[in-house]
Protein backbone atom coordinates (compact mmCIF):
# COMPACT_ATOMS: atom_id res chain seq x y z
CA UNK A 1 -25.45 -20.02 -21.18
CA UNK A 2 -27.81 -17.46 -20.25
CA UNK A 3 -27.24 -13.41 -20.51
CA UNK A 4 -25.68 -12.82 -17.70
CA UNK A 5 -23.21 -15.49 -18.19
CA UNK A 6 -20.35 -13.84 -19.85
CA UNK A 7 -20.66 -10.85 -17.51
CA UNK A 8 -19.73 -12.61 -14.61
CA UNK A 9 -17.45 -14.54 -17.03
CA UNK A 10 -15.42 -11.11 -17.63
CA UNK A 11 -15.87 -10.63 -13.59
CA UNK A 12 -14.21 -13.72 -12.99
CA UNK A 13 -11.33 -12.78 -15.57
CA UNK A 14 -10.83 -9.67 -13.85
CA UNK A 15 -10.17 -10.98 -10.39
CA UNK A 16 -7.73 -13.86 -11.37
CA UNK A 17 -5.91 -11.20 -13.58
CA UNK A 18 -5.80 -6.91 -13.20
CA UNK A 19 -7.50 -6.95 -9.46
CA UNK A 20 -5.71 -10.28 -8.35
CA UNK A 21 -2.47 -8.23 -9.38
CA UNK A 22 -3.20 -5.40 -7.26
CA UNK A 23 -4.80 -7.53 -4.49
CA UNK A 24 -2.05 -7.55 -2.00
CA UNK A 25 -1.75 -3.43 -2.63
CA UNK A 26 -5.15 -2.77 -1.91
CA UNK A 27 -5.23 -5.03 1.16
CA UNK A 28 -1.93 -3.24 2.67
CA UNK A 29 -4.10 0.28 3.09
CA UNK A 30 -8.14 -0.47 3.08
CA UNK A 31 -10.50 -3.42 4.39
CA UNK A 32 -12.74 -4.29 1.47
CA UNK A 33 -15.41 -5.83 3.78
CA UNK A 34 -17.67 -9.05 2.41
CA UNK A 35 -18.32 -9.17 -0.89
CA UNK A 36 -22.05 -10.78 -2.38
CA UNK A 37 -22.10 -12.27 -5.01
CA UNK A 38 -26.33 -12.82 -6.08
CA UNK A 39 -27.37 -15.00 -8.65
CA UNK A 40 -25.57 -17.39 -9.70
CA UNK A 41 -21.80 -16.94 -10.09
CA UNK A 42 -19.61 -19.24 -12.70
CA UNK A 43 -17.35 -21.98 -11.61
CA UNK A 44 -14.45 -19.47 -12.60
CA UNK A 45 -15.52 -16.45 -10.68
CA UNK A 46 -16.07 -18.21 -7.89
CA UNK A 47 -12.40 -20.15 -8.23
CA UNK A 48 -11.04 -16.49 -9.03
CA UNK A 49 -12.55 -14.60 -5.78
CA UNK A 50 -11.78 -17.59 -3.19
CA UNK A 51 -8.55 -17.49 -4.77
CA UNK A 52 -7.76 -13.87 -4.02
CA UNK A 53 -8.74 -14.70 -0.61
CA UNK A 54 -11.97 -12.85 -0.93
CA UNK A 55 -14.65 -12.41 2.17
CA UNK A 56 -16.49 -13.82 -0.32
CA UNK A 57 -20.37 -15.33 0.17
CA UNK A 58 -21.90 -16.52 -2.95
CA UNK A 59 -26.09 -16.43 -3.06
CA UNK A 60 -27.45 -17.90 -5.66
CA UNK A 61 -31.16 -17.42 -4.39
CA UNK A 62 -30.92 -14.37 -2.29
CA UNK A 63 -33.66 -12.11 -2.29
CA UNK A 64 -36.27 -14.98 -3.23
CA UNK A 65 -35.68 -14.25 -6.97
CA UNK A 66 -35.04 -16.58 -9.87
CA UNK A 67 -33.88 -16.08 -13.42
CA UNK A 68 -35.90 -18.24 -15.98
């Protein structure tokens, strides 16, 4: 696990649970656009966001950068 880890972790919680809940509202009266996820993203944020139906792109090396 490295730091950033259980951020994305809580992330990941939020979408499946509070946002996924209010999802469908949100959608009815504005256009999110794409969302980015950089670096890499959990198994369980990912699941969460392509669950929502998300525009979502996930980039693990964007920007040429890597965590060691």
């Amino acid at each position: 696990m490295n730091e950033t880890e259980p951020g994305a972790l809580a992330v990941g919680f939020h979408l499946g649970t509070t946002a996924g809940a209010h999802w469908p509202e949100l959608i009815q009266v504005a256009d999110p656009g794409e969302f980015l996820f950089c670096g890499e993203a959990p198994q369980e944020m990912q699941q969460a966001a392509v669950g929502m139906g998300l525009d979502a792109t996930f980039a693990p090396n964007v920007f040429g950068f890597t965590r060691n």
